[in-house]
Protein backbone atom coordinates (compact mmCIF):
# COMPACT_ATOMS: atom_id res chain seq x y z
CA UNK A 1 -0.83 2.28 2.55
CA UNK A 2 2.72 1.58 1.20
CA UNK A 3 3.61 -0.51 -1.20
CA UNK A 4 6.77 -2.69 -0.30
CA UNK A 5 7.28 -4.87 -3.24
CA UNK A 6 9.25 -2.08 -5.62
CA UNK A 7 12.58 -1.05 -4.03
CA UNK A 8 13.91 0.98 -6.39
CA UNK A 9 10.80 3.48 -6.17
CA UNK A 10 8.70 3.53 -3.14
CA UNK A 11 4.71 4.56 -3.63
CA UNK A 12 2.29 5.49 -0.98
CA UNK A 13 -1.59 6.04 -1.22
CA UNK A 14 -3.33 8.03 0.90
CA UNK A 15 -6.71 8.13 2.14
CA UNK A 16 -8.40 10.61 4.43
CA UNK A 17 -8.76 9.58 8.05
CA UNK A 18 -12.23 10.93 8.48
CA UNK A 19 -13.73 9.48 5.55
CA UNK A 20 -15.57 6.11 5.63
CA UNK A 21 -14.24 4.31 2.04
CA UNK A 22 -16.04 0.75 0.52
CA UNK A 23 -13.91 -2.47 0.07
CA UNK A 24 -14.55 -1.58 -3.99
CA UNK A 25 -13.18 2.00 -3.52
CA UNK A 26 -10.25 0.65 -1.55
CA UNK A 27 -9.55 -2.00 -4.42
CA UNK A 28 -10.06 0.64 -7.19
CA UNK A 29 -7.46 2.94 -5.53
CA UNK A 30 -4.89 0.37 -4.95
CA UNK A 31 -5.48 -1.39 -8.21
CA UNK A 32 -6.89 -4.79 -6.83
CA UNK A 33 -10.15 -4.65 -8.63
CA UNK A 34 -9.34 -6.70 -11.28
CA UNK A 35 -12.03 -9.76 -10.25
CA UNK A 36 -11.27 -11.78 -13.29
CA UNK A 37 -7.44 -12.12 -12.75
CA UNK A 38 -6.81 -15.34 -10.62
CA UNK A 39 -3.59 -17.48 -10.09
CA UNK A 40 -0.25 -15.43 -10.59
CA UNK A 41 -1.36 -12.02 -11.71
CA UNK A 42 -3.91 -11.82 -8.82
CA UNK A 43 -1.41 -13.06 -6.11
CA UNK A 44 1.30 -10.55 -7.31
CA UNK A 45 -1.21 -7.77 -6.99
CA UNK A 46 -1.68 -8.43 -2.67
CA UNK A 47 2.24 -9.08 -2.68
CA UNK A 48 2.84 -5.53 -3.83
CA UNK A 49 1.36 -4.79 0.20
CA UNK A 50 1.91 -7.95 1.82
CA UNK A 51 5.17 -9.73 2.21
CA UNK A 52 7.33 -11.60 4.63
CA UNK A 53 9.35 -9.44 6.60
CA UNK A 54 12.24 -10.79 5.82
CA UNK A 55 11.80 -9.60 2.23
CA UNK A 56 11.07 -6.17 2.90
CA UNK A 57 12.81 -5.20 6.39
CA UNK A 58 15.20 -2.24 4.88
CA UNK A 59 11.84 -0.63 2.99
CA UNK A 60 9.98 -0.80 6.66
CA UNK A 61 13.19 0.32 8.11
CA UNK A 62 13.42 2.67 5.63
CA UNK A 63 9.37 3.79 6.02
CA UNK A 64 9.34 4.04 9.95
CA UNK A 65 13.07 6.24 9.75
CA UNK A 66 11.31 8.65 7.50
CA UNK A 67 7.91 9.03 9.41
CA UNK A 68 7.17 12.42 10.25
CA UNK A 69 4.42 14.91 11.49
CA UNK A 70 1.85 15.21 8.81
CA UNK A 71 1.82 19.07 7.62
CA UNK A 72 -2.26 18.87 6.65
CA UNK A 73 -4.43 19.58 9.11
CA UNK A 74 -7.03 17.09 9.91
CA UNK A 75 -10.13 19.52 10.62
């Protein structure tokens, strides 16, 4: 999962293909657990992963130019 919000320094998480995650693991890795923030805060959390593409066409661009074979194996 990439984050496209921060230009300047690009971040990735990864998660293991053959490993069945919850929604609350997902959230607690990506930093979207926080329940009790609503309004602003809580909308600029999902932005840092979802955005119009016209705001972040040169990071995709940037993401798909750079994609690669993975070196780990997967089993």
């Amino acid at each position: 999962v990439h984050e496209l919000a921060d230009k300047g320094l690009p971040k990735a998480h990864a998660f293991r293909g053959g490993k069945e995650y919850s929604a609350r693991t997902v959230d607690q890795h990506l930093g979207l657990n926080k329940r009790a923030i609503v309004g602003t805060m809580a909308q600029t959390a999902a932005q840092r992963f979802l955005m119009p593409v016209t705001e972040c066409e040169f990071t995709f661009n940037t993401l798909l130019d750079e994609l690669g074979r993975d070196v780990w194996s997967s089993g």
